[in-house]
PDB file of N, CA and C in Angstrom:
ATOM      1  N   UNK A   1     113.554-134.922  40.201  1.00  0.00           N
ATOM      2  CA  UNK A   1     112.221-134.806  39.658  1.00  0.00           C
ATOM      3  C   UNK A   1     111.665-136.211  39.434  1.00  0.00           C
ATOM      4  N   UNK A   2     110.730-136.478  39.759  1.00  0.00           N
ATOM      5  CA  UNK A   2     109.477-137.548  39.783  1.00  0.00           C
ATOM      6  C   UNK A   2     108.791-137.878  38.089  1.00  0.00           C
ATOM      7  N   UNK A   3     109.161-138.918  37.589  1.00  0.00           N
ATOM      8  CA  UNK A   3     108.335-139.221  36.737  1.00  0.00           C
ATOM      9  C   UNK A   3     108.227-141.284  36.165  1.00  0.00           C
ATOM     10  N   UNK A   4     107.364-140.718  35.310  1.00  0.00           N
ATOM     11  CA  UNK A   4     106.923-142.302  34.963  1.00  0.00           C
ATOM     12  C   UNK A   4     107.403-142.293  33.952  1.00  0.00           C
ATOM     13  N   UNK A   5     108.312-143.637  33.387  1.00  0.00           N
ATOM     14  CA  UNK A   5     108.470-144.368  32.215  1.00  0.00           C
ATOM     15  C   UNK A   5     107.456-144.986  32.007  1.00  0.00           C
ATOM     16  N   UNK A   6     106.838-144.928  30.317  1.00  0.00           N
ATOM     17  CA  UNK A   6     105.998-145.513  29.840  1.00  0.00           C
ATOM     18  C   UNK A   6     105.982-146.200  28.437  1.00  0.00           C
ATOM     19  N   UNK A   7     105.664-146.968  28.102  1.00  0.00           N
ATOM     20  CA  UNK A   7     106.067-148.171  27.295  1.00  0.00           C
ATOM     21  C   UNK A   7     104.872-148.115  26.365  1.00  0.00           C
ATOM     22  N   UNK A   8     104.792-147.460  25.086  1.00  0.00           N
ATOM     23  CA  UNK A   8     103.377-147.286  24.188  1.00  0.00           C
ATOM     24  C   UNK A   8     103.743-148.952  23.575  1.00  0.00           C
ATOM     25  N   UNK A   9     102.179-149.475  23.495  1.00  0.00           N
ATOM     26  CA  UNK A   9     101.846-150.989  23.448  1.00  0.00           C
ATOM     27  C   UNK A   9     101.805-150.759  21.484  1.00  0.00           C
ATOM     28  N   UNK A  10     101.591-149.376  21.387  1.00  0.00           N
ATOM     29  CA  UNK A  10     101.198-150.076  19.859  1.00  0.00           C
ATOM     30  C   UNK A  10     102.673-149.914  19.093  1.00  0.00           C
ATOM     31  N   UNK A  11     103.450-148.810  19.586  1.00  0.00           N
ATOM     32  CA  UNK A  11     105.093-149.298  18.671  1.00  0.00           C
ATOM     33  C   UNK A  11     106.312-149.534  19.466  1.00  0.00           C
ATOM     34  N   UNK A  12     105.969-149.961  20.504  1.00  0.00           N
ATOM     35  CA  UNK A  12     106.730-150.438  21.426  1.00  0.00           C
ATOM     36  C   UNK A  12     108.369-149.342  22.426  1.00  0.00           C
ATOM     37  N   UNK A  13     108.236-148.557  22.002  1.00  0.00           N
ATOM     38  CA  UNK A  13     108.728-147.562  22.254  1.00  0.00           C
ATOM     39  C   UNK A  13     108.499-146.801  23.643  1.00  0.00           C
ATOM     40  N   UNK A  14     109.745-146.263  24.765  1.00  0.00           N
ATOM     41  CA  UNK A  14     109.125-145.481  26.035  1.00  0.00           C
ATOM     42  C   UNK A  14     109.325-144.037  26.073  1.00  0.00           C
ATOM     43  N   UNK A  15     109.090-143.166  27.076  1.00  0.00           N
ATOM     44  CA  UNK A  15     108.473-142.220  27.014  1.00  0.00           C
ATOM     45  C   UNK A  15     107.997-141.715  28.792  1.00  0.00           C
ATOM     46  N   UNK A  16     109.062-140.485  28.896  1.00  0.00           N
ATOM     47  CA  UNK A  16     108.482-139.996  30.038  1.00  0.00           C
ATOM     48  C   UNK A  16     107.599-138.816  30.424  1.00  0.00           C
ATOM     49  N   UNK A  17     107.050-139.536  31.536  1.00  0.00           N
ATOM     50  CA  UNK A  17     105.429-138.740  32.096  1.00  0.00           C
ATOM     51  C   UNK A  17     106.223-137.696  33.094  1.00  0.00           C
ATOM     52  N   UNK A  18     106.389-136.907  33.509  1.00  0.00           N
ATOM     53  CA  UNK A  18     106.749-135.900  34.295  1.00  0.00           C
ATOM     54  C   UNK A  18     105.757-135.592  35.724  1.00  0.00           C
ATOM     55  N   UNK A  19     105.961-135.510  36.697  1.00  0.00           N
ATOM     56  CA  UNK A  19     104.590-135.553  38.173  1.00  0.00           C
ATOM     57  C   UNK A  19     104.141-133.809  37.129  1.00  0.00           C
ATOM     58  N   UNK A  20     104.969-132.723  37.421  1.00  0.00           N
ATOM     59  CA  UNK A  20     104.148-131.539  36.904  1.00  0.00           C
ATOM     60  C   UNK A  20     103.138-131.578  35.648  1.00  0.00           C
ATOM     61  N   UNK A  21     103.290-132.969  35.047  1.00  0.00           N
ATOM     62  CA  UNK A  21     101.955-132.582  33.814  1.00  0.00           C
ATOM     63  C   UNK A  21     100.740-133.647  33.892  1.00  0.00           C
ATOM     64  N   UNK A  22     101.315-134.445  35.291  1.00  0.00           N
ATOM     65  CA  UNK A  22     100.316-135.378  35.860  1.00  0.00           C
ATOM     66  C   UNK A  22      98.749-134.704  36.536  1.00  0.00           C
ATOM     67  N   UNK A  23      97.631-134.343  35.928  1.00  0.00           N
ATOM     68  CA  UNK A  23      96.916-133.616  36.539  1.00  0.00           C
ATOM     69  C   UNK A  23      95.064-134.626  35.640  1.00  0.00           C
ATOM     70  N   UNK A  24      94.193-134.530  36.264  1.00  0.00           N
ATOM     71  CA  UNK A  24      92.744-134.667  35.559  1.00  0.00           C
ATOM     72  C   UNK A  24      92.417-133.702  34.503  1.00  0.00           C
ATOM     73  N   UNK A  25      92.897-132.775  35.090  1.00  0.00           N
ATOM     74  CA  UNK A  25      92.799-131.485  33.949  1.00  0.00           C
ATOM     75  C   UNK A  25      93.128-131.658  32.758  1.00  0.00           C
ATOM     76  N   UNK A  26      94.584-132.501  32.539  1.00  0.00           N
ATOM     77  CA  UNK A  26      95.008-132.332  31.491  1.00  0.00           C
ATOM     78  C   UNK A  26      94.443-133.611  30.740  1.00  0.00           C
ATOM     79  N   UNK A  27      94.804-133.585  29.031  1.00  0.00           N
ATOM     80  CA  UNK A  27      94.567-134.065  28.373  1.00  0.00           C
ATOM     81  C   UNK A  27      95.016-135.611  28.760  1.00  0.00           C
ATOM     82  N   UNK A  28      95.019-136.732  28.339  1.00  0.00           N
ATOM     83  CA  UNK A  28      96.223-138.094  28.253  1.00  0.00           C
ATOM     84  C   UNK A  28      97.060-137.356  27.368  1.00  0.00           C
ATOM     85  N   UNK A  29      98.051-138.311  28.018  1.00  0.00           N
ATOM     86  CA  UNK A  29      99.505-138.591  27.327  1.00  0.00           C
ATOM     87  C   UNK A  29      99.508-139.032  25.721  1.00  0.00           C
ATOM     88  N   UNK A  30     100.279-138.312  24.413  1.00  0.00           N
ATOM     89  CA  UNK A  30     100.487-138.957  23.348  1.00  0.00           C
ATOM     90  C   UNK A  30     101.212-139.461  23.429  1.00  0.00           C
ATOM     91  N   UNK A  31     101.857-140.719  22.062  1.00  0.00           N
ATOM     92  CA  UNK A  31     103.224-141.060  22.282  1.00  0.00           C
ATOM     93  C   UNK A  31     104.113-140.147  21.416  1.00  0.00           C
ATOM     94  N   UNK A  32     105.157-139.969  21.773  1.00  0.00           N
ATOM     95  CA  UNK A  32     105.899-139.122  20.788  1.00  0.00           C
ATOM     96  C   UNK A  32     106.646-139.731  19.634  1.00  0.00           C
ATOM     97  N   UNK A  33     106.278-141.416  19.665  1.00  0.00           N
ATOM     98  CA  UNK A  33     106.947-141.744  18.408  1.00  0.00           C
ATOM     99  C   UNK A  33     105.687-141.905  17.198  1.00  0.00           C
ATOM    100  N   UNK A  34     104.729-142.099  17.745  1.00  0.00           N
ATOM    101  CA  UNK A  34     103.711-142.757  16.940  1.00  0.00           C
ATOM    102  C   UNK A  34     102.752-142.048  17.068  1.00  0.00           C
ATOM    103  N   UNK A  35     102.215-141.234  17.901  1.00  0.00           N
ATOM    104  CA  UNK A  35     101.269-140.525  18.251  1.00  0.00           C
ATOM    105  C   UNK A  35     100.017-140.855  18.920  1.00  0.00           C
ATOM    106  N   UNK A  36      99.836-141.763  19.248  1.00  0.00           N
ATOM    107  CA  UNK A  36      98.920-142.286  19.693  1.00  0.00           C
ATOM    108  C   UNK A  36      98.767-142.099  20.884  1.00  0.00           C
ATOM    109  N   UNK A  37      97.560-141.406  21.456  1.00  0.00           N
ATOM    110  CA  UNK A  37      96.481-140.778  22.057  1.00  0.00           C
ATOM    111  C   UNK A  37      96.461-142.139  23.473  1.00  0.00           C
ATOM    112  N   UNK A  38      96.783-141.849  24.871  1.00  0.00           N
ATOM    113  CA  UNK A  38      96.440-143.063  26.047  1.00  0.00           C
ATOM    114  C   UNK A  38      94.941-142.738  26.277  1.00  0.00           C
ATOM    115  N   UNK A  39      94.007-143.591  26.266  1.00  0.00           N
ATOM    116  CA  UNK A  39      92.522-143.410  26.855  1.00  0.00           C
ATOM    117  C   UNK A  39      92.464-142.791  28.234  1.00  0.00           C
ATOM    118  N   UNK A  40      91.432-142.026  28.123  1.00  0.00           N
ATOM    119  CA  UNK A  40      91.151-141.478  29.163  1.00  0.00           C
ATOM    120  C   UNK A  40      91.044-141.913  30.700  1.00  0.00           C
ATOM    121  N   UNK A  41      90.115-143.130  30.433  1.00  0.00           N
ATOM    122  CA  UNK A  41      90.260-144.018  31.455  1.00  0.00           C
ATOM    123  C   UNK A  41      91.502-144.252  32.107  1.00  0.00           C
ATOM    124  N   UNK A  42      92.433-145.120  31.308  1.00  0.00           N
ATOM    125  CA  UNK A  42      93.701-145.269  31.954  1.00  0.00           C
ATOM    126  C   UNK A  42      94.718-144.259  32.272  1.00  0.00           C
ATOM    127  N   UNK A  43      94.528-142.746  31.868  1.00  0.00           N
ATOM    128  CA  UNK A  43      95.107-141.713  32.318  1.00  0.00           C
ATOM    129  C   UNK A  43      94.819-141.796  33.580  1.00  0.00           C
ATOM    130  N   UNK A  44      93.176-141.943  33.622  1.00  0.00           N
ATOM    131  CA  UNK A  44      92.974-141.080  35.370  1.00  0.00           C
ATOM    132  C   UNK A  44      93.296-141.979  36.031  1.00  0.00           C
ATOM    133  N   UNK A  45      93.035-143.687  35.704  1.00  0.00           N
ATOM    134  CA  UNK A  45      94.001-144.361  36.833  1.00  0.00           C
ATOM    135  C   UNK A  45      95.349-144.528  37.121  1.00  0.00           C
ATOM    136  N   UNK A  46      95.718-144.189  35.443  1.00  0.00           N
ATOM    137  CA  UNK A  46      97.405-143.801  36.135  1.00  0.00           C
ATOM    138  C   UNK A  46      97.820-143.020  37.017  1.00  0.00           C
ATOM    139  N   UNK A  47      97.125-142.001  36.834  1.00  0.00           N
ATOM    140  CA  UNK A  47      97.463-140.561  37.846  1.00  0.00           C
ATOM    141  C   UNK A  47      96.524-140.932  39.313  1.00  0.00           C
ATOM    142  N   UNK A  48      95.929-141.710  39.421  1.00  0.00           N
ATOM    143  CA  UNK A  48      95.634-141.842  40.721  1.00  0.00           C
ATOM    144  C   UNK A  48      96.500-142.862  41.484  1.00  0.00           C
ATOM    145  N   UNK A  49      97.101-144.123  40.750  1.00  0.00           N
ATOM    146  CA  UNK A  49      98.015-144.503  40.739  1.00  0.00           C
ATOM    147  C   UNK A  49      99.599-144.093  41.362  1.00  0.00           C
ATOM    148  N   UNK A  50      99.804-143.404  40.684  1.00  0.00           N
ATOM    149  CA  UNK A  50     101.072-142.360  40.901  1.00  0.00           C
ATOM    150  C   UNK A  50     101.053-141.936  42.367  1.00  0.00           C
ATOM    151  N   UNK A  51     100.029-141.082  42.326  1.00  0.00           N
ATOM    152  CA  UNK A  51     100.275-140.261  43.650  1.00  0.00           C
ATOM    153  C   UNK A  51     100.103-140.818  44.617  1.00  0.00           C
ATOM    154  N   UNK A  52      99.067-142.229  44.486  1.00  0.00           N
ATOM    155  CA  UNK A  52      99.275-142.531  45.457  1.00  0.00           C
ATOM    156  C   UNK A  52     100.429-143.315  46.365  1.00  0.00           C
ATOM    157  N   UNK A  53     101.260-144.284  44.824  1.00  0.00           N
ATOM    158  CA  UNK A  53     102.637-144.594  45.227  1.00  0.00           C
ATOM    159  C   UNK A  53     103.746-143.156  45.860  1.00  0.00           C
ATOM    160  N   UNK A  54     103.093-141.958  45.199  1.00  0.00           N
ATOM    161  CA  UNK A  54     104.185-140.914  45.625  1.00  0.00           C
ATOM    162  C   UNK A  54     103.781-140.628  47.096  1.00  0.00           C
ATOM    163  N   UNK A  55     102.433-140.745  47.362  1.00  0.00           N
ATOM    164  CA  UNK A  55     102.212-140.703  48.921  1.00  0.00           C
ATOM    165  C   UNK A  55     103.067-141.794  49.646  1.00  0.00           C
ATOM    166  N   UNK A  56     102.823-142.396  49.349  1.00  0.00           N
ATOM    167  CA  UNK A  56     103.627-143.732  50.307  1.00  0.00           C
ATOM    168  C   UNK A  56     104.547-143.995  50.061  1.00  0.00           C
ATOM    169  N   UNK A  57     105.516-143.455  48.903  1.00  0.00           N
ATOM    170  CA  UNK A  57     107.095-143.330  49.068  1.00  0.00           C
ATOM    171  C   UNK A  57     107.578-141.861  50.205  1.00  0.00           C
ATOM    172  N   UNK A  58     106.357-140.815  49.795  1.00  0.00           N
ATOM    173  CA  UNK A  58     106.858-139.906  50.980  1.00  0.00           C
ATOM    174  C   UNK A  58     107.096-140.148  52.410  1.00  0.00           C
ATOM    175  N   UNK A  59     105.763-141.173  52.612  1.00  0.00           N
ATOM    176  CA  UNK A  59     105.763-141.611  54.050  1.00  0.00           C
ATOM    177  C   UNK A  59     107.106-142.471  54.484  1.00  0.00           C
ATOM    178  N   UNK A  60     107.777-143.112  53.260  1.00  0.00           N
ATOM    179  CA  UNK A  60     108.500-144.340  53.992  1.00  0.00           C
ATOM    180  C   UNK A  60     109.860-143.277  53.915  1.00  0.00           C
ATOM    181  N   UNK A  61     110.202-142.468  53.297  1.00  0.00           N
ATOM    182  CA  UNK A  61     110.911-141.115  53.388  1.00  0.00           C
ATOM    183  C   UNK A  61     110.794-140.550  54.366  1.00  0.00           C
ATOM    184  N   UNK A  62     109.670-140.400  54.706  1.00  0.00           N
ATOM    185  CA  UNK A  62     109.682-139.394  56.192  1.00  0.00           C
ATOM    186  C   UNK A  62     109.648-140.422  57.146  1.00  0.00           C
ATOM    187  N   UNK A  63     109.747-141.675  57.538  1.00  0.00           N
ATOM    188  CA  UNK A  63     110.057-142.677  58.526  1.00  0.00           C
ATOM    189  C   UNK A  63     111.389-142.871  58.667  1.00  0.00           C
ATOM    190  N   UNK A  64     112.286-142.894  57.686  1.00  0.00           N
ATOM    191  CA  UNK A  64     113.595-143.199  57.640  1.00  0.00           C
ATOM    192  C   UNK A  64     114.359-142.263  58.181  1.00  0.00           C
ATOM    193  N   UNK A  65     113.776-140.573  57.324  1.00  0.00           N
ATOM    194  CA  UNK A  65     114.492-139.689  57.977  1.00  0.00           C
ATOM    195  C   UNK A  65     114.614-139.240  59.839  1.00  0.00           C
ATOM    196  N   UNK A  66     112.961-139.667  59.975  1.00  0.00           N
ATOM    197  CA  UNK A  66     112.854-139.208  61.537  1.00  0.00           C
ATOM    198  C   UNK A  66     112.956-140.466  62.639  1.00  0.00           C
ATOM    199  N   UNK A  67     113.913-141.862  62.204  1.00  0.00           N
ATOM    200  CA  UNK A  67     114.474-142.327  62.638  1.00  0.00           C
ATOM    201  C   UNK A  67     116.033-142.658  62.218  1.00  0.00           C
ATOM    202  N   UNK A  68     116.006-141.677  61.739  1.00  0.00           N
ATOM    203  CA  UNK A  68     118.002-140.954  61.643  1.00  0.00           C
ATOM    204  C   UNK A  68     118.820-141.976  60.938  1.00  0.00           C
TER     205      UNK A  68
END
């Protein structure tokens, strides 16, 4: 399973993002030590972020495999 470690800036503490709760739909991420709420903004570029590294780890995955 696919996810992001994340590092909350205000108590220094990490915290994983899971790809299944990675969506626009959803709310941002809290932290679970401190609670603090990630801005919206940087949600949606995280998650655009993400997938797009997950696109292009698929691709270099599917190059490796279909040259054996």
């Amino acid at each position: 399973m696919e996810y992001l470690k994340v590092k909350c800036r205000r108590c220094g503490n990490s915290f994983h993002l899971y790809n299944r709760d990675m969506s626009h739909e959803e709310k941002p991420p809290m932290c679970p030590h401190c609670l603090t709420r990630m801005d919206k903004t940087q949600w949606e570029r995280l998650i655009d972020a993400y997938f797009t590294f997950a696109e292009v780890n698929k691709n270099f995955r599917k190059y490796h495999t279909d040259r054996g």
